[in-house]
N, C-alpha and C. Protein backbone atom coordinates (compact mmCIF):
# COMPACT_ATOMS: atom_id res chain seq x y z
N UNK A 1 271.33 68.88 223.05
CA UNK A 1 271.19 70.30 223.22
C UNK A 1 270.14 70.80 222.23
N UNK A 2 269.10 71.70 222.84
CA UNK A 2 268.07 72.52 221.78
C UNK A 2 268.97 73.49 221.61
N UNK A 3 269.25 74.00 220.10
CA UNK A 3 269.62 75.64 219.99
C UNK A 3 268.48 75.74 219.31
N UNK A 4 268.30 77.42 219.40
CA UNK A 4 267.28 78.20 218.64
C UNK A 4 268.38 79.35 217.89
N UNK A 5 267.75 79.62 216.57
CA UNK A 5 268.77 80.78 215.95
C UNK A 5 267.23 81.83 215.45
N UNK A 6 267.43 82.83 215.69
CA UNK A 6 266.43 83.57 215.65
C UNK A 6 267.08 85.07 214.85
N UNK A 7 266.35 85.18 213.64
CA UNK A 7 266.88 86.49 212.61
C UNK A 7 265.92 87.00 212.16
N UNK A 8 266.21 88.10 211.57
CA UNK A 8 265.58 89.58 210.75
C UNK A 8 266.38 89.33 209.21
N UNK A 9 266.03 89.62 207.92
CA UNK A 9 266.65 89.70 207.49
C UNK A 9 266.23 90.67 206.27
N UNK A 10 266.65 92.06 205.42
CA UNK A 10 266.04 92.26 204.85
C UNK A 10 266.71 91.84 203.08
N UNK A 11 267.81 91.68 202.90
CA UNK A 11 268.01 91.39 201.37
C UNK A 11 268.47 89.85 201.42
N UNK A 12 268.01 88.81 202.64
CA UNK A 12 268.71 87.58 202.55
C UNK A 12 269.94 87.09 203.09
N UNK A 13 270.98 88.35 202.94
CA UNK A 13 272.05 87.78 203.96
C UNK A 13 272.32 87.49 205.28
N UNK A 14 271.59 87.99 206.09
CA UNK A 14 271.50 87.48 207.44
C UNK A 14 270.62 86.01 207.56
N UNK A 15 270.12 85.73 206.46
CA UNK A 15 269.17 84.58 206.65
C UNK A 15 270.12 83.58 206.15
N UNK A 16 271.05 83.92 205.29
CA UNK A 16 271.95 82.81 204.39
C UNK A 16 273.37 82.69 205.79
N UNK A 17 273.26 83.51 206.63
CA UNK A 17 274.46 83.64 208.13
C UNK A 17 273.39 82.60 209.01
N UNK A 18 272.19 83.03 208.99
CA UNK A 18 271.09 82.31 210.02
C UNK A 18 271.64 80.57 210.06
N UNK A 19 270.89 80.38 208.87
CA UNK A 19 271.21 79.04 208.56
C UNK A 19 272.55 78.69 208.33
N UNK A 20 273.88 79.47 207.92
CA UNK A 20 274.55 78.31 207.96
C UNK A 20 275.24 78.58 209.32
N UNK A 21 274.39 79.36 210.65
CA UNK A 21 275.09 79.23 212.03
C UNK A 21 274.43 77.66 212.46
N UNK A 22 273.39 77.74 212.05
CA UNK A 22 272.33 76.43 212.72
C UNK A 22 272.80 75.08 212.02
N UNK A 23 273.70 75.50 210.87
CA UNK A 23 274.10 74.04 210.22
C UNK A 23 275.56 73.84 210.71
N UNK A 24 276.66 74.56 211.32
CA UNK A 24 277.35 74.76 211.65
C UNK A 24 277.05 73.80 213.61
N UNK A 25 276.05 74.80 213.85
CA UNK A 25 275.56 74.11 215.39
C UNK A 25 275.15 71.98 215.12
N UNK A 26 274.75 72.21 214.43
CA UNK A 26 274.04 70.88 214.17
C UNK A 26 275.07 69.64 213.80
N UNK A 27 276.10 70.53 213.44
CA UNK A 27 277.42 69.61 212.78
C UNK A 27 277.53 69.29 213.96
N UNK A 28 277.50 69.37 215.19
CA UNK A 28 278.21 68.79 216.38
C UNK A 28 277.60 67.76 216.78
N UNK A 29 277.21 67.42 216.01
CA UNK A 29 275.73 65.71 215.89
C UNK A 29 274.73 65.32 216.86
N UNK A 30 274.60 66.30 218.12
CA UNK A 30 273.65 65.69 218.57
C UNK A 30 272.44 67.20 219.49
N UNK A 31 272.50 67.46 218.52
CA UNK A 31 272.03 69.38 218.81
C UNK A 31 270.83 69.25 217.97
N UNK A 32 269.92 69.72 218.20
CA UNK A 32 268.28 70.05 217.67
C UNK A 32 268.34 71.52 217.57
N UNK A 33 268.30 72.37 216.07
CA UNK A 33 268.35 73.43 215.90
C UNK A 33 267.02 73.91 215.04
N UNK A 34 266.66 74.94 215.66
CA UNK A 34 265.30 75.63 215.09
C UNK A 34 266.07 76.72 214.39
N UNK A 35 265.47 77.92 213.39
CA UNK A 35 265.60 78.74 212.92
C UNK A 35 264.78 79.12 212.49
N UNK A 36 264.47 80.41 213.07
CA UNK A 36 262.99 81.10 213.09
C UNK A 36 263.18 82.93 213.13
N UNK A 37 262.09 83.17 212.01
CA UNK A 37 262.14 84.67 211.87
C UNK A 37 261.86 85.37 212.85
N UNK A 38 262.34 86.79 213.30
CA UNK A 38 261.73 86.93 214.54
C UNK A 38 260.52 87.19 214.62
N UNK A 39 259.74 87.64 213.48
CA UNK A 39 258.62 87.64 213.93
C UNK A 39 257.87 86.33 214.17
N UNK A 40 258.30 85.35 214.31
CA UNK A 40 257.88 84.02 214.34
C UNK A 40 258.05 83.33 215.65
N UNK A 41 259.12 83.96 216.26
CA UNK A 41 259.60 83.47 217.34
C UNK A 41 258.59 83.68 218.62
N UNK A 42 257.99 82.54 219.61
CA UNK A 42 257.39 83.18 220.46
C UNK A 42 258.04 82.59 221.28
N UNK A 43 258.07 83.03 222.48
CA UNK A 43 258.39 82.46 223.47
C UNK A 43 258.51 81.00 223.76
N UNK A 44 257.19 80.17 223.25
CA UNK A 44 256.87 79.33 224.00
C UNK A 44 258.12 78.07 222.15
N UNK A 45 258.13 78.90 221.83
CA UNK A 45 259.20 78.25 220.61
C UNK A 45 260.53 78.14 221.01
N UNK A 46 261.34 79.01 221.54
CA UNK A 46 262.33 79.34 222.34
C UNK A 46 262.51 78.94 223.87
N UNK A 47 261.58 78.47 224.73
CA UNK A 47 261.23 78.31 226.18
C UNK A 47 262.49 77.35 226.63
N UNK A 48 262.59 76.00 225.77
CA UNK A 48 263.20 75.40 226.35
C UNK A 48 265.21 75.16 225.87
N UNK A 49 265.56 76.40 224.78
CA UNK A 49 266.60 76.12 223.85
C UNK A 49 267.58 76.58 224.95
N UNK A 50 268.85 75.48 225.46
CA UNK A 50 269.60 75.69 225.88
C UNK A 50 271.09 76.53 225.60
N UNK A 51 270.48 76.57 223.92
CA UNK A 51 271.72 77.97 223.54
C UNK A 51 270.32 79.23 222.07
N UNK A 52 270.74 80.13 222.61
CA UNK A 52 269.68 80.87 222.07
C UNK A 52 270.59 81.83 221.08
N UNK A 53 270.48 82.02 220.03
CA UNK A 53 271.60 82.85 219.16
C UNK A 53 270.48 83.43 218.17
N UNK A 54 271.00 85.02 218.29
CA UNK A 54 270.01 85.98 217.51
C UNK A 54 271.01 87.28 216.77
N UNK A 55 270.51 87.05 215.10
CA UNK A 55 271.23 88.12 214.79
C UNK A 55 270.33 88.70 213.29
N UNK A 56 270.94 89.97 213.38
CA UNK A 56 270.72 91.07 212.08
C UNK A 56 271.17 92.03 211.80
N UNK A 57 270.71 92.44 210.75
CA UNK A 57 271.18 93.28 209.05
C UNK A 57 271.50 94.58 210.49
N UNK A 58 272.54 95.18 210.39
CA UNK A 58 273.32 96.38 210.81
C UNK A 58 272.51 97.34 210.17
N UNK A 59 271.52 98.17 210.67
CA UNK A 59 270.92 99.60 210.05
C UNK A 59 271.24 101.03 210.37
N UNK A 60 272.00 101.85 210.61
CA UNK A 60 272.10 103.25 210.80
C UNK A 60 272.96 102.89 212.29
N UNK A 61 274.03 102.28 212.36
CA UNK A 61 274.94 101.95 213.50
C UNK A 61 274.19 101.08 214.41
N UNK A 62 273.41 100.31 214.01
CA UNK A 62 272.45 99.32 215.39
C UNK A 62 271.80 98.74 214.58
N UNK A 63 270.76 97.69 215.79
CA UNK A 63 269.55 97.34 215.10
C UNK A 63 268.55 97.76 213.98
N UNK A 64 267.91 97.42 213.17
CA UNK A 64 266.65 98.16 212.80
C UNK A 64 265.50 98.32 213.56
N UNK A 65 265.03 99.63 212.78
CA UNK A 65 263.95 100.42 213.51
C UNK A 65 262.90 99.91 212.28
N UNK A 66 261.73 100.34 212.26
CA UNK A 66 261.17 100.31 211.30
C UNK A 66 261.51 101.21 210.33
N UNK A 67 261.68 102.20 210.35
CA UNK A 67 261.69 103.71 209.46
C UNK A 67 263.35 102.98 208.60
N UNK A 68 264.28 102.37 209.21
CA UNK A 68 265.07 101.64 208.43
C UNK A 68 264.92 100.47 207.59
N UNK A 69 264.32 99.45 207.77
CA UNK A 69 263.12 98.81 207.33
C UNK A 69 262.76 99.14 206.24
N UNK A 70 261.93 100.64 206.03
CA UNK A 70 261.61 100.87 204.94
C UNK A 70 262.28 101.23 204.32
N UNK A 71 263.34 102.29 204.75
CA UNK A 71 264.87 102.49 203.80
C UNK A 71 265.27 101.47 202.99
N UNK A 72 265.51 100.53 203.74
CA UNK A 72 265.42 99.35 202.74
C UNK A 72 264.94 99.06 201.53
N UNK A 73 263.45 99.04 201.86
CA UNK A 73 262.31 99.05 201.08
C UNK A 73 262.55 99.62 199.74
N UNK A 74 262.91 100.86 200.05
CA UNK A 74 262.89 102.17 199.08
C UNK A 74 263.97 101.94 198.58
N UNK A 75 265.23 101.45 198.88
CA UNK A 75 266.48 101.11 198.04
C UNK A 75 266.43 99.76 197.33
N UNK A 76 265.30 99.49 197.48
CA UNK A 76 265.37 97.85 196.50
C UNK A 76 264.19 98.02 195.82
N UNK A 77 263.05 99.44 196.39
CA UNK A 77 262.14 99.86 195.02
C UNK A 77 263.17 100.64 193.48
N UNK A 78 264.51 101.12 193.88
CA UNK A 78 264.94 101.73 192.85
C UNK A 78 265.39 101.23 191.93
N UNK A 79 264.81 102.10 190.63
CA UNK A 79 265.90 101.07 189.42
C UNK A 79 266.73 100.87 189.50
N UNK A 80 267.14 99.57 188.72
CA UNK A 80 268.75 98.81 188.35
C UNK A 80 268.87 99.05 190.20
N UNK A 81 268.66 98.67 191.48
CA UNK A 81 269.39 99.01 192.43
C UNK A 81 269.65 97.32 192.92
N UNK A 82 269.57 96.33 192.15
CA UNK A 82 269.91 94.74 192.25
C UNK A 82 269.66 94.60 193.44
N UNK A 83 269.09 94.53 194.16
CA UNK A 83 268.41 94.56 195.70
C UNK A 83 267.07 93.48 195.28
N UNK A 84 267.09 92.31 196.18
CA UNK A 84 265.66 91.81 196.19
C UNK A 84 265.47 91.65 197.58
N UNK A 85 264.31 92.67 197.79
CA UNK A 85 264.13 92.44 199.22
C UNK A 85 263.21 91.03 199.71
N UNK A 86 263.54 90.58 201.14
CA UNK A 86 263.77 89.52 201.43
C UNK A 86 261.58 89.37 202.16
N UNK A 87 260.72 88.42 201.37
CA UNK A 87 259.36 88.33 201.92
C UNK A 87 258.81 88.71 202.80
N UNK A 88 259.54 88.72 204.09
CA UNK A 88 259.34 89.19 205.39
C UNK A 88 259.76 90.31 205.94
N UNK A 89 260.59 90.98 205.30
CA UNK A 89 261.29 92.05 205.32
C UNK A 89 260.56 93.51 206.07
N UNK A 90 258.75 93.32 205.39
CA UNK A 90 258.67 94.31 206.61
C UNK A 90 257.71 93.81 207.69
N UNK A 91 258.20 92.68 208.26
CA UNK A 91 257.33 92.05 209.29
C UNK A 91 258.43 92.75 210.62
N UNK A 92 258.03 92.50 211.57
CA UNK A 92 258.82 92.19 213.18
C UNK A 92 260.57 92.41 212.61
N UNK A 93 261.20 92.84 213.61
CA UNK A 93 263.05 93.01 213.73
C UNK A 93 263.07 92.13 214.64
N UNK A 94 264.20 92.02 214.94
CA UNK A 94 265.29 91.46 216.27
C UNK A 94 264.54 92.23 217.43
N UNK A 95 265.25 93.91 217.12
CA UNK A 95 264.63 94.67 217.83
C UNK A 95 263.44 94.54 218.89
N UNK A 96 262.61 94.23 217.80
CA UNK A 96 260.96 94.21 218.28
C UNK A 96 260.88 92.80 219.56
N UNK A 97 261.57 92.09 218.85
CA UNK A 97 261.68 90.38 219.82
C UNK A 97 262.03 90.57 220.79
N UNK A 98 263.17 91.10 221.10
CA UNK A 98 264.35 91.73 222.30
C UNK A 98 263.37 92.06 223.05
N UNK A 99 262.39 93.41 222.73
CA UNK A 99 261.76 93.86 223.37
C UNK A 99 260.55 92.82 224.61
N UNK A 100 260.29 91.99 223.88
CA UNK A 100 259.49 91.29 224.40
C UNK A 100 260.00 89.86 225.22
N UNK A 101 261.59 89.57 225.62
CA UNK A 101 262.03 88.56 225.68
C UNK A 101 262.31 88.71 227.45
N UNK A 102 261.37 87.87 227.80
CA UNK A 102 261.40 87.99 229.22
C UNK A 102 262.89 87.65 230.05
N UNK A 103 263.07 87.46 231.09
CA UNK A 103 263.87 86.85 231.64
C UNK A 103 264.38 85.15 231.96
N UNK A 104 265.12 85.18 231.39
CA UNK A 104 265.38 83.92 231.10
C UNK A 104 266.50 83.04 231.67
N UNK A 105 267.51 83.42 231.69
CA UNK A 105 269.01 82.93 231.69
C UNK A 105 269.42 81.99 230.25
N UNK A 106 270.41 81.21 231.14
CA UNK A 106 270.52 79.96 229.61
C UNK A 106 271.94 80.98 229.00
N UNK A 107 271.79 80.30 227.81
CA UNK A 107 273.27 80.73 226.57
C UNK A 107 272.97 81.65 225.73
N UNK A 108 273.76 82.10 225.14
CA UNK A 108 273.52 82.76 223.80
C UNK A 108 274.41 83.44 223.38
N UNK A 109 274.25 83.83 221.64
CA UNK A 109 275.10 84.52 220.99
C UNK A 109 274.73 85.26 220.36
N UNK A 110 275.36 86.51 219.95
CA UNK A 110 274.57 87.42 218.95
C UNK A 110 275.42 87.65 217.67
N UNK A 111 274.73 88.07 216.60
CA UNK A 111 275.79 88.42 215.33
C UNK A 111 274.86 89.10 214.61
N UNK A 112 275.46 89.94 213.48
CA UNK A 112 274.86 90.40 212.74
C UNK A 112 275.50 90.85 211.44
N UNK A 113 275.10 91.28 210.28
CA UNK A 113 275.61 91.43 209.12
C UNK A 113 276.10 92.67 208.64
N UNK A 114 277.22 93.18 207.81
CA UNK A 114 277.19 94.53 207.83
C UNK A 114 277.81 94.93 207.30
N UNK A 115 278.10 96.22 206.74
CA UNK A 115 279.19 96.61 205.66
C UNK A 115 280.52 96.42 206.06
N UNK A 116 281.44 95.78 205.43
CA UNK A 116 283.12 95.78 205.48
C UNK A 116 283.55 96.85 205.48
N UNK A 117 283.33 97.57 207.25
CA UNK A 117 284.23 99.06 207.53
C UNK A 117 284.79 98.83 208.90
N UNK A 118 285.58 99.83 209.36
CA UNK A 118 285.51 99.31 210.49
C UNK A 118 284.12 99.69 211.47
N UNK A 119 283.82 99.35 212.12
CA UNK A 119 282.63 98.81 213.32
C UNK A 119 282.38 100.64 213.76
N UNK A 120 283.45 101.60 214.04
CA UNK A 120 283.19 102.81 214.67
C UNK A 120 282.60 103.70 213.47
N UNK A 121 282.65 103.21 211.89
CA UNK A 121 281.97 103.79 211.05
C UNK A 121 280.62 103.20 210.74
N UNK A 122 280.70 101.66 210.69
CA UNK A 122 279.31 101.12 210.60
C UNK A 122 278.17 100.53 211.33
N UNK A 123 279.10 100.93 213.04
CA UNK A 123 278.47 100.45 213.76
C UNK A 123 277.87 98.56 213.97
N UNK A 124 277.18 98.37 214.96
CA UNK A 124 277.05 96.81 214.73
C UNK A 124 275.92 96.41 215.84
N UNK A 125 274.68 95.90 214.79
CA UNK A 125 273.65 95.44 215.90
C UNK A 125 274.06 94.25 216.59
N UNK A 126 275.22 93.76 216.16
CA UNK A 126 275.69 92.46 217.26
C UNK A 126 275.58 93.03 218.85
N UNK A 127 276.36 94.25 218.56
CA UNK A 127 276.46 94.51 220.31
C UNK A 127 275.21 95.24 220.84
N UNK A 128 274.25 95.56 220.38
CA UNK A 128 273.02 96.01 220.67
C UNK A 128 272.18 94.57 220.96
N UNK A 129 272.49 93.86 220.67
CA UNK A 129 271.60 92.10 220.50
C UNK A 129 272.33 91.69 221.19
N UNK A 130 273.46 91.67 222.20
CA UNK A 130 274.07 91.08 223.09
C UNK A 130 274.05 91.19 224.17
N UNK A 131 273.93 93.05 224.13
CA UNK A 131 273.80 94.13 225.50
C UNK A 131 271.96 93.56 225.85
N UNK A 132 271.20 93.10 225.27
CA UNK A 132 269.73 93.11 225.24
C UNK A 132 269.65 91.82 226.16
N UNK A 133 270.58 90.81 225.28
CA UNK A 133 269.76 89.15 225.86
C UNK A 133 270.98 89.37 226.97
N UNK A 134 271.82 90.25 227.34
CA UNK A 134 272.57 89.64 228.53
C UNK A 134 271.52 90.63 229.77
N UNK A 135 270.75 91.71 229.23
CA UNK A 135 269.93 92.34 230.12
C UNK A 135 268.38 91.43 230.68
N UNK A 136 268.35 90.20 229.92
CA UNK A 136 267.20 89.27 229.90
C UNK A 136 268.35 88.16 230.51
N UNK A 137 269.20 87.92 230.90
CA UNK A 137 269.86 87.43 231.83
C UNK A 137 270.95 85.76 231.00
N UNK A 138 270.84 86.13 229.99
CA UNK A 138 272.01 85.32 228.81
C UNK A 138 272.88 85.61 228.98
N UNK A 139 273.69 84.45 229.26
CA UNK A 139 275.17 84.54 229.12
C UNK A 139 275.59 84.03 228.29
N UNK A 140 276.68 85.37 227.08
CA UNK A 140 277.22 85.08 226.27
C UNK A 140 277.91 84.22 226.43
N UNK A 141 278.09 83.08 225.36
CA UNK A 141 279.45 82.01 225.18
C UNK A 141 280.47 82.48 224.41
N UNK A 142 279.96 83.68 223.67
CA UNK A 142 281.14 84.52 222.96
C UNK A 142 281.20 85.86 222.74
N UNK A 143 281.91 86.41 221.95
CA UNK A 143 281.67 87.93 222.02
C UNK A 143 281.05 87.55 220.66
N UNK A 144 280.47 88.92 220.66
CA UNK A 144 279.21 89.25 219.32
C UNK A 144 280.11 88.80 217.99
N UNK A 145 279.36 88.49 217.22
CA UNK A 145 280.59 88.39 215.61
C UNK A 145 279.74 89.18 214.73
N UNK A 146 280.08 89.41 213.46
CA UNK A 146 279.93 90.41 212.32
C UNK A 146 280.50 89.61 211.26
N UNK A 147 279.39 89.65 210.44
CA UNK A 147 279.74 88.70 208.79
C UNK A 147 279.29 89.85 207.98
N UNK A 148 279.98 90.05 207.24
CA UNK A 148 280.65 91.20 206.26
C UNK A 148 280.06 91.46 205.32
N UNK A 149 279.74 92.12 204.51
CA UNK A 149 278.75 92.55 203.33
C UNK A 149 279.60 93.65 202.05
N UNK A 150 279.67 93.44 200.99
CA UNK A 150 279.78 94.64 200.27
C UNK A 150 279.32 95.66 200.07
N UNK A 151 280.00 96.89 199.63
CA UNK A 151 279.22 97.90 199.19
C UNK A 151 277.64 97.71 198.53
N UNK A 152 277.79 96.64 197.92
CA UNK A 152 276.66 96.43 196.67
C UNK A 152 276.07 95.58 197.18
N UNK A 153 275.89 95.04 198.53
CA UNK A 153 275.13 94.56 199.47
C UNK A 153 275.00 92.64 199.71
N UNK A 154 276.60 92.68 199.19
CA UNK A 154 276.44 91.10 198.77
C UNK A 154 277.50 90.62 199.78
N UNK A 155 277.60 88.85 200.25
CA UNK A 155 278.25 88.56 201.71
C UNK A 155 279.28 88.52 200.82
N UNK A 156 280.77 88.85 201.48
CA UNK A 156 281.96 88.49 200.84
C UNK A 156 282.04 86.97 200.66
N UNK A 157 282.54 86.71 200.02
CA UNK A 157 283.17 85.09 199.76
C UNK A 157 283.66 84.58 200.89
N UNK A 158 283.31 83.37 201.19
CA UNK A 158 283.61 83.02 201.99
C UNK A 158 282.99 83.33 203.80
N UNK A 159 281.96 84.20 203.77
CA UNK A 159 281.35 84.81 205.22
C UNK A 159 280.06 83.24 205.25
N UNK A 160 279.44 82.66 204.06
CA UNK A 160 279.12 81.71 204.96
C UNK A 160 279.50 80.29 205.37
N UNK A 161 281.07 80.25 204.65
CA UNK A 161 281.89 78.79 205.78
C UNK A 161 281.90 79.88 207.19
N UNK A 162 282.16 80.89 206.97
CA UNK A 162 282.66 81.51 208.17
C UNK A 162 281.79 81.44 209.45
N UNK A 163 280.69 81.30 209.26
CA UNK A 163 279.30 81.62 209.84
C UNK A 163 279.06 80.07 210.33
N UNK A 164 279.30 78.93 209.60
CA UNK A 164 279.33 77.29 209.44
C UNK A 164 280.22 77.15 210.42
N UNK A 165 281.16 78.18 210.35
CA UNK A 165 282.56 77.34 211.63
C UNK A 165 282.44 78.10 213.06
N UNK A 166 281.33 79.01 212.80
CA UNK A 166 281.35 80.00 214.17
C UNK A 166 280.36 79.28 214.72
N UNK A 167 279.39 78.62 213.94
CA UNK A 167 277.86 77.85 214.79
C UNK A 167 278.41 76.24 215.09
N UNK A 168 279.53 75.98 214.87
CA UNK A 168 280.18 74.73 214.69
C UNK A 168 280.96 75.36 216.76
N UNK A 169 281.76 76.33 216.65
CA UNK A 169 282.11 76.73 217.90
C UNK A 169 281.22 76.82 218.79
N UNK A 170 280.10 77.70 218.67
CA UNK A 170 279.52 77.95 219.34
C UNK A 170 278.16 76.65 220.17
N UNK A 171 278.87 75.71 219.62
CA UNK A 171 278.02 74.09 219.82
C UNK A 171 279.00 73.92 220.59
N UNK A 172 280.31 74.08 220.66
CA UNK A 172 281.44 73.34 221.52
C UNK A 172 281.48 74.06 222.67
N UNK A 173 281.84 75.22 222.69
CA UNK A 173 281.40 76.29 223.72
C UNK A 173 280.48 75.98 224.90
N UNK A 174 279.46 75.76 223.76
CA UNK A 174 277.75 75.67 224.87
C UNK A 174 278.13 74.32 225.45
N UNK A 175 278.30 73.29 224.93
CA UNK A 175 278.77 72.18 225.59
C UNK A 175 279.68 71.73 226.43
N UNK A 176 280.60 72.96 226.35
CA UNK A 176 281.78 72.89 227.40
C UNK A 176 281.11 73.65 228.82
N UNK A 177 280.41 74.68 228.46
CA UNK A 177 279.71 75.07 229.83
C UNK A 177 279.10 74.87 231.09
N UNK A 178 279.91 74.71 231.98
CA UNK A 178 279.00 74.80 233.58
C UNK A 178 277.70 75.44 233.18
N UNK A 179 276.91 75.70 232.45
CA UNK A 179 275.81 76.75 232.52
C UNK A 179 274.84 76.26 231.36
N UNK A 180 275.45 75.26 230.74
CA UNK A 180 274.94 74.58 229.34
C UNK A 180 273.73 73.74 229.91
N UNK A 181 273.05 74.16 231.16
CA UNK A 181 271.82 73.75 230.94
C UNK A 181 270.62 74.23 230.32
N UNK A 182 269.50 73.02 230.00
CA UNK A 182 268.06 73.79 229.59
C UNK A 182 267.40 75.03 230.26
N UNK A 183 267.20 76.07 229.68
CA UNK A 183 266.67 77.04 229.91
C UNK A 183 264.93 77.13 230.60
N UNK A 184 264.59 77.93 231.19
CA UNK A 184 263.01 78.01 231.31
C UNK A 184 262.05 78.77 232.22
């Protein structure tokens, strides 16, 4: 099986969920996993991944926009605000990828990172990144997931075994599927 894991990330934690979904996928020993920023992602990188999983940083109840992006920006320009924003941070979103992700079929999953509230206060770009690739013709193998963040913008303990055992499922899943063929 090719998976592709495809993220945004702006202070690192969605990138530290990225990878340990793809090391999680890979544990199932015979899976070829890419992990690629979205602005990195082109099509022809993704063309043939028979499970496609894309996720990011929760901004203003959804995806990021740019203008959130820079919010970002501006909260990790402030003093003492222990924020290191993440190199790529103001390249391409999820968002932006979505936009451009033709029709496809194939697998996929979405997730994204986000403050420990409930979901109707903090909202969740999982289901905005799910509602997208199932409109590009993906069928989820699961419902969206959410790996948790503190106030002070750090993953709770324990969110990346959590993330390790969800990309560990989501290999079994895709493999159990009538539908677990190559994409293209």
């Amino acid at each position: 099986m090719k998976a592709v894991v495809i993220f945004e990330s702006m202070y690192g934690n969605t990138r530290a969920i990225a990878d340990a979904v793809a090391e999680g996928i890979a544990a199932g020993g015979d899976a070829q996993v890419s992990v690629l920023l979205a602005g990195d992602a082109s099509t022809e990188l993704t063309h043939d991944a028979s499970l496609l999983v894309v996720g990011g940083p929760t901004h203003m109840h959804g995806m990021s926009r740019p203008q959130t992006r820079r919010a970002a920006h501006d909260a990790a320009a402030k003093p003492d605000s222990g924020l290191v924003l993440e190199p790529t941070a103001d390249g391409p979103g999820v968002r932006d990828w979505l936009a451009h992700l033709e029709h496809r079929g194939g697998l996929g999953a979405a997730f994204d990172t986000r403050l420990d509230a409930p979901p109707m206060f903090t909202g969740s770009a999982a289901a905005g990144i799910a509602r997208k690739l199932r409109r590009s013709g993906v069928t989820a193998v699961t419902r969206p997931e959410s790996f948790l963040v503190t106030k002070q913008t750090q993953l709770h303990a324990g969110e990346v075994a959590r993330a390790r055992e969800w990309g560990a499922r989501l290999s079994r899943l895709a493999a159990a599927s009538d539908s677990g063929r190559a994409v293209g």
